[in-house]
C-alpha atoms as a PDB file:
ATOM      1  CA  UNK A   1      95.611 164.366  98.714  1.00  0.00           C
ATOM      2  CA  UNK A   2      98.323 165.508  96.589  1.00  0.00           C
ATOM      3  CA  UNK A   3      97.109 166.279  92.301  1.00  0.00           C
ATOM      4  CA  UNK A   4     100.062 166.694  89.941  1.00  0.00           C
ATOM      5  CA  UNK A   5      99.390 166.867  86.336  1.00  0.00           C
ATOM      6  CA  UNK A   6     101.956 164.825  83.860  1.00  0.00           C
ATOM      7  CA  UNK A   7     103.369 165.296  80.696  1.00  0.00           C
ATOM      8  CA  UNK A   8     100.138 164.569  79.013  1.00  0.00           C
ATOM      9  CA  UNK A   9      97.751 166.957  80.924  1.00  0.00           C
ATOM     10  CA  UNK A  10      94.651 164.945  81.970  1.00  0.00           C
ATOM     11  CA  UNK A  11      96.373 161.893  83.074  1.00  0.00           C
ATOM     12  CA  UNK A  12      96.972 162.987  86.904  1.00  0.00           C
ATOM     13  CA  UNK A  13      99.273 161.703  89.650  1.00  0.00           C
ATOM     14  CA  UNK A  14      97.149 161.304  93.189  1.00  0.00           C
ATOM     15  CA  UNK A  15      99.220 160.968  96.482  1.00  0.00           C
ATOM     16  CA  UNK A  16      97.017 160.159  99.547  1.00  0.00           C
ATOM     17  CA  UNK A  17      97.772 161.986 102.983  1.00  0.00           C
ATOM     18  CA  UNK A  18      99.746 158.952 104.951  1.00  0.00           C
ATOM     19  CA  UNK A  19      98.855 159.186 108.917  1.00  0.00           C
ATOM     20  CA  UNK A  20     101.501 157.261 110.449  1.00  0.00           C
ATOM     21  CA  UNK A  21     101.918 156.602 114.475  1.00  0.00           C
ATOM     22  CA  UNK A  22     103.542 153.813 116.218  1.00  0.00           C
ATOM     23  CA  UNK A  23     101.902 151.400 114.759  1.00  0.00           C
ATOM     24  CA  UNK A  24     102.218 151.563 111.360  1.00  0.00           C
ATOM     25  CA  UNK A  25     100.319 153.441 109.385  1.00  0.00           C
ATOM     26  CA  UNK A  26      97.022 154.489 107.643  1.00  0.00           C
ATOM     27  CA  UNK A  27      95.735 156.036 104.581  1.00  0.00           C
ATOM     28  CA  UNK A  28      92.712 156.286 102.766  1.00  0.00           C
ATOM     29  CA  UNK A  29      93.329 154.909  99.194  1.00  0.00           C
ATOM     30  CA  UNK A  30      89.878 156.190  97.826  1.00  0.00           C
ATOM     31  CA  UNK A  31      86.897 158.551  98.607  1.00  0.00           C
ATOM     32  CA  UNK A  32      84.368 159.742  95.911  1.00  0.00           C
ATOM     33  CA  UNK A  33      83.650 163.406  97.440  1.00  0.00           C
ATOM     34  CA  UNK A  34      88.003 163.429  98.096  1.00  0.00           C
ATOM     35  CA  UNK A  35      88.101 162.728  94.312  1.00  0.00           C
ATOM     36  CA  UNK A  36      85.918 164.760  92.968  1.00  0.00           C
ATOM     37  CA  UNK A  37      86.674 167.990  95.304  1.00  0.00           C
ATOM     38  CA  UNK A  38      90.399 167.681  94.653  1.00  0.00           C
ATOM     39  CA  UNK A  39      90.176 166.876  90.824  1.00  0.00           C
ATOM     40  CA  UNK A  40      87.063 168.049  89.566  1.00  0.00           C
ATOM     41  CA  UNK A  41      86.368 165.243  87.714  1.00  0.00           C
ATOM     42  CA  UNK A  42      82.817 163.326  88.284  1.00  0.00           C
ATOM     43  CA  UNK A  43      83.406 159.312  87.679  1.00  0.00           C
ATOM     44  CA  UNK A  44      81.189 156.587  88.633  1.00  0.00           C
ATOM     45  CA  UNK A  45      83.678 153.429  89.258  1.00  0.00           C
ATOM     46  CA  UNK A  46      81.451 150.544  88.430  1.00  0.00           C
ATOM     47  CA  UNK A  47      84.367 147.433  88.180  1.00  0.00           C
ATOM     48  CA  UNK A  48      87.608 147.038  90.578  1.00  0.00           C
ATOM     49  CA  UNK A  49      90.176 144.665  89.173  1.00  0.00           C
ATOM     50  CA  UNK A  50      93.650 143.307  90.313  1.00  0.00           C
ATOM     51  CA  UNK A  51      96.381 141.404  88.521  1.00  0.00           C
ATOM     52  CA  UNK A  52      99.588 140.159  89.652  1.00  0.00           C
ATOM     53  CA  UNK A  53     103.046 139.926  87.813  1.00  0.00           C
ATOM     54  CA  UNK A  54     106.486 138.779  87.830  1.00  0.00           C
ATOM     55  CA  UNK A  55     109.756 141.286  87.448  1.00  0.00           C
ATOM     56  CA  UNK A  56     109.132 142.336  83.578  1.00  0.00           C
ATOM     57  CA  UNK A  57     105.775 141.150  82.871  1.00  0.00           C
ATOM     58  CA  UNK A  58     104.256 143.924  80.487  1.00  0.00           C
ATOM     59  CA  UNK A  59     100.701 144.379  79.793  1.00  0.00           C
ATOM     60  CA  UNK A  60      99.112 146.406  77.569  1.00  0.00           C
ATOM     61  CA  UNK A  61      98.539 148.882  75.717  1.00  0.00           C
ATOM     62  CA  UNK A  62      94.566 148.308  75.909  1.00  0.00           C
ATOM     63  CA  UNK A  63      91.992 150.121  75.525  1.00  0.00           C
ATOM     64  CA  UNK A  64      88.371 149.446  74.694  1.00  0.00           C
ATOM     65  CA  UNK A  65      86.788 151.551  71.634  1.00  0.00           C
ATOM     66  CA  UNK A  66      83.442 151.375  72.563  1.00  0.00           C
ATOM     67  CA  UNK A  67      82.536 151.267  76.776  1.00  0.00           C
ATOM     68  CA  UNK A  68      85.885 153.236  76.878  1.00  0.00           C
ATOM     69  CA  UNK A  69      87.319 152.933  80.524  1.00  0.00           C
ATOM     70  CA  UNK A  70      88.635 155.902  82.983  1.00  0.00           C
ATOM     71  CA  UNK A  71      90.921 154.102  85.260  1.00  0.00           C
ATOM     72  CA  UNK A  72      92.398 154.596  88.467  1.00  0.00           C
ATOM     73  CA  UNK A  73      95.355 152.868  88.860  1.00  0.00           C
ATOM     74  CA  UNK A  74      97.355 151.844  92.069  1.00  0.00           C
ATOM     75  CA  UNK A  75      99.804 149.184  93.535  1.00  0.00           C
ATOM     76  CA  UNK A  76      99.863 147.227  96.511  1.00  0.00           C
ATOM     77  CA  UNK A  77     102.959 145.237  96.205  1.00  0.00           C
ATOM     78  CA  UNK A  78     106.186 145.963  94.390  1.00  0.00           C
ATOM     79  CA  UNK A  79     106.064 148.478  91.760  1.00  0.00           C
ATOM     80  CA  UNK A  80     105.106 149.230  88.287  1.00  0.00           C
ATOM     81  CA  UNK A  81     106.056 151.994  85.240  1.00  0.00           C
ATOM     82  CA  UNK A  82     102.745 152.837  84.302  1.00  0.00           C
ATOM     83  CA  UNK A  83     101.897 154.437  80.741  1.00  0.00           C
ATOM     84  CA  UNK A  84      98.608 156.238  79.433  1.00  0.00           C
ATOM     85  CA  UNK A  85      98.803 157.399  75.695  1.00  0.00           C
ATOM     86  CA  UNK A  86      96.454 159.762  74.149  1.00  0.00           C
ATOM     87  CA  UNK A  87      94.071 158.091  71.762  1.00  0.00           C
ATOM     88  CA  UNK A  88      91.765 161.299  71.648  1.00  0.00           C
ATOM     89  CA  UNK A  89      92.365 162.786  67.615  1.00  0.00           C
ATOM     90  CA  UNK A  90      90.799 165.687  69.335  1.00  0.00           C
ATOM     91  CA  UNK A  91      93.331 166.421  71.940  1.00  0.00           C
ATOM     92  CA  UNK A  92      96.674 168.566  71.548  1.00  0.00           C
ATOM     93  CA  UNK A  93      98.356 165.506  73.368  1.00  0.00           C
ATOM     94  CA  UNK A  94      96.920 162.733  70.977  1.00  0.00           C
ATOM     95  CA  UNK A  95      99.255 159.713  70.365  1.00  0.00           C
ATOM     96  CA  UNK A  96     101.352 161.417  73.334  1.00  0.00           C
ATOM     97  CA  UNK A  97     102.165 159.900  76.603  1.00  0.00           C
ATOM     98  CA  UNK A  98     102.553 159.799  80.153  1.00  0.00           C
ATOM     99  CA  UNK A  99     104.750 157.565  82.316  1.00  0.00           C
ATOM    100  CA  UNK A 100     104.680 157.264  86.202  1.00  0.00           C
ATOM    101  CA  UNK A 101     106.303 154.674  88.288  1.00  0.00           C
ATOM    102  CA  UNK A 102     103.517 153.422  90.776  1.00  0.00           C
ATOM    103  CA  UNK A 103     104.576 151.634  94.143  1.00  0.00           C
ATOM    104  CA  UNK A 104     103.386 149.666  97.316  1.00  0.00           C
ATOM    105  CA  UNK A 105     105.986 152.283  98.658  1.00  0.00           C
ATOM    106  CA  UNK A 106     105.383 155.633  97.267  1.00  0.00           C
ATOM    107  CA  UNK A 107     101.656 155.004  97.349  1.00  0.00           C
ATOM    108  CA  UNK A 108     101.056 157.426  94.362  1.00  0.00           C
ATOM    109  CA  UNK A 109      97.713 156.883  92.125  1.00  0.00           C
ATOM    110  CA  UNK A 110      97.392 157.617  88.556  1.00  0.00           C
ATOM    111  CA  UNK A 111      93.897 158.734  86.816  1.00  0.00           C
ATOM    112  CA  UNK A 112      94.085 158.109  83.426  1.00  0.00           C
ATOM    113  CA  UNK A 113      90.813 159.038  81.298  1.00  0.00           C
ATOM    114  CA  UNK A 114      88.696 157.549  79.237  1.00  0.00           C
ATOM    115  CA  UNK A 115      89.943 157.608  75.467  1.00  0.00           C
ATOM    116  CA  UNK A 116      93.477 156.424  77.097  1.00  0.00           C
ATOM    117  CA  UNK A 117      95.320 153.348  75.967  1.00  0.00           C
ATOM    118  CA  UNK A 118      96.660 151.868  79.248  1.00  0.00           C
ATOM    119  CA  UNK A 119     100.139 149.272  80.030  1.00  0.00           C
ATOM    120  CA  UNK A 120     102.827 148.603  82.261  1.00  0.00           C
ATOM    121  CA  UNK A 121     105.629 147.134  83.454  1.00  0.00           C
ATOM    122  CA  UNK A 122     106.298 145.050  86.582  1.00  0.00           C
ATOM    123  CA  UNK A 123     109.499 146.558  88.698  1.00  0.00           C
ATOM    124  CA  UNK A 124     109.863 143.276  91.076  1.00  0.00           C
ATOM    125  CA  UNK A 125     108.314 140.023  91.508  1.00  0.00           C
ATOM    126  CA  UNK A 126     104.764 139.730  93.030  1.00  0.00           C
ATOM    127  CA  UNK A 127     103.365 142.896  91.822  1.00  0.00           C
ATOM    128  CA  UNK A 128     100.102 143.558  92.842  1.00  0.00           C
ATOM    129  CA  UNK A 129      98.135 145.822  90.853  1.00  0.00           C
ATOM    130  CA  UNK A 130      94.721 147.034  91.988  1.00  0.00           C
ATOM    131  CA  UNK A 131      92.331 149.986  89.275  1.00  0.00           C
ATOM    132  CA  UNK A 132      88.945 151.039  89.488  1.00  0.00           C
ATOM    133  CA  UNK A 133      87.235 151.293  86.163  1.00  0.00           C
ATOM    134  CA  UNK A 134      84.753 154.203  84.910  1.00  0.00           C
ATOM    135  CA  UNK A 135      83.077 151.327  82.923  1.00  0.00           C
ATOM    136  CA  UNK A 136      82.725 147.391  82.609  1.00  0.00           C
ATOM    137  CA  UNK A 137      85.564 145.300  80.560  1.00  0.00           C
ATOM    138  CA  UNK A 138      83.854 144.032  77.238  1.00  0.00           C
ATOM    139  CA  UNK A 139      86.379 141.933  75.885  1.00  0.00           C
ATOM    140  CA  UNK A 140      84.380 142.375  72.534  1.00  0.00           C
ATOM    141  CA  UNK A 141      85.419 146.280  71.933  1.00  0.00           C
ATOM    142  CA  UNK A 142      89.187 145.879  73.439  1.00  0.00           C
ATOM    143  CA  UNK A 143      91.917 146.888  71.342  1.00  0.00           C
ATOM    144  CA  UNK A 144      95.671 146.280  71.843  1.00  0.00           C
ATOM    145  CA  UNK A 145      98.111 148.874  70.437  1.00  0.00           C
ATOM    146  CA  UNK A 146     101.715 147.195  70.038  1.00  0.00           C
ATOM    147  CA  UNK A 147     103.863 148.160  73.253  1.00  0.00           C
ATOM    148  CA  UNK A 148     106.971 148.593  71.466  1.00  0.00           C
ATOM    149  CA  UNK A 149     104.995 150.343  68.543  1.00  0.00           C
ATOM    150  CA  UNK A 150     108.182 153.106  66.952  1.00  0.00           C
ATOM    151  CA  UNK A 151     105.855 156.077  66.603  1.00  0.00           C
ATOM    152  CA  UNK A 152     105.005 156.393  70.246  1.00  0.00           C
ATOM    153  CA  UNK A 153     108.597 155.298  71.351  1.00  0.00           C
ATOM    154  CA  UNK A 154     108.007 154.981  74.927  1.00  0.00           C
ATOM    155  CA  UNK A 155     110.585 154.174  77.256  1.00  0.00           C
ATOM    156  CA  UNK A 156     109.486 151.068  79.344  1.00  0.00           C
ATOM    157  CA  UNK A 157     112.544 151.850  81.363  1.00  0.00           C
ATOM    158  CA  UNK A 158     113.797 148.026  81.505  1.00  0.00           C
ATOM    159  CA  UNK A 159     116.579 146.237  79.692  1.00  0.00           C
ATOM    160  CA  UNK A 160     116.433 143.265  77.639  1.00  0.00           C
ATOM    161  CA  UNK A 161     112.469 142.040  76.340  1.00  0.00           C
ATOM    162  CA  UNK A 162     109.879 142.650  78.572  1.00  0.00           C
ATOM    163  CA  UNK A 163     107.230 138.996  79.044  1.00  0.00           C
ATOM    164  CA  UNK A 164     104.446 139.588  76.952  1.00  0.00           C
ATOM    165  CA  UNK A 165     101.341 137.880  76.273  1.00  0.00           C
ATOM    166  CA  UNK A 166     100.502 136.244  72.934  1.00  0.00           C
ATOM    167  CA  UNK A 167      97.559 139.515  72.455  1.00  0.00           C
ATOM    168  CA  UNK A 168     100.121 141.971  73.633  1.00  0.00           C
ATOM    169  CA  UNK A 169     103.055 140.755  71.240  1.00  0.00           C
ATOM    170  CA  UNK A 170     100.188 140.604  67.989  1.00  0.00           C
ATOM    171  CA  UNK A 171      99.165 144.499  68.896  1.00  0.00           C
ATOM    172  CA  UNK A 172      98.295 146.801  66.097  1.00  0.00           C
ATOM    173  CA  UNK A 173     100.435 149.746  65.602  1.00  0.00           C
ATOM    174  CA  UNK A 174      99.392 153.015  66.179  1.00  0.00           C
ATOM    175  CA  UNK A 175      99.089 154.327  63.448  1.00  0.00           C
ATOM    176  CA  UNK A 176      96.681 151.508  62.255  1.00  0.00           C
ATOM    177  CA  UNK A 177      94.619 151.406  65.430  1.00  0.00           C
ATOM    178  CA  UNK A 178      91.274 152.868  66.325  1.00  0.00           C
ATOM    179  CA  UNK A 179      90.924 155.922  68.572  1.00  0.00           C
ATOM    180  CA  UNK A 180      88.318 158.090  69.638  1.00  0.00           C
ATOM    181  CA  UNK A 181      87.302 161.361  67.682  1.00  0.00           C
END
């Protein structure tokens, strides 16, 4: 397994050692020892979820303020712009980002920690998106920060609006929103 760091330090890029023959091919998309030997970091993934998307679909950015989640982020069909901002007022990246396009294709994962606010972007119909969670959702402590909020300025890298849903368009901005100390 490949580790790259991002622009935002602790939000890591993971690309899994492909064994291809004749075929097809084979890789292994998760292993706990892997994970921990190559990374360091010691998570317990307790919830896997999937969601799937048309072209432009956005969703996020959540996060959950209490129970907050380390995800592990992948995709199994099409492709995705994925975005983790820094909610941590400790951190030297807080209210920072990191962006990395995710694909069926390139097979790349992205660990993004807990005290994260999470989204993307759908790249092409069908997108399948698969993440293992570091805790379990409790729609009671999620918070949505606005995806288009002008003090982070990310760049979804689409044209035109992105679909949203009715809690993703109603987001808080950042600079009203909870984060973690």
């Amino acid at each position: 397994m490949i580790v790259e760091t991002l622009a935002v330090p602790d939000v890591l890029c993971l690309t899994p050692n492909l064994f291809p023959d004749d075929r097809g091919w084979f890789f292994e998309s998760f292993n706990a020892r892997k994970f921990h030997d190559t990374t360091k970091i010691s998570s317990e993934f307790v919830q896997d979820n999937v969601s799937k998307s048309k072209k432009h679909v956005l969703r996020g950015l959540h996060y959950q303020i209490v129970q907050p989640q380390g995800k592990l982020v992948r995709v199994s069909n099409g492709a995705i712009l994925d975005i983790a901002v820094d909610l941590r007022r400790s951190s030297p990246c807080f209210g920072k980002w990191a962006a990395m396009e995710l694909s069926a294709e390139n097979r790349r994962q992205l660990w993004i920690p807990a005290g994260f606010a999470h989204g993307f972007v759908a790249l092409y119909d069908d997108t399948e998106v698969q993440y293992k969670t570091t805790d379990y959702y409790a729609p009671e402590h999620e918070r949505t920060i606005l995806w288009n909020d002008p003090d982070l300025a990310i760049d979804w890298q689409i044209e035109g609006m992105p679909i949203v849903s009715k809690k993703d368009a109603e987001g808080m901005s950042f600079s009203a929103a909870e984060t973690y100390p």
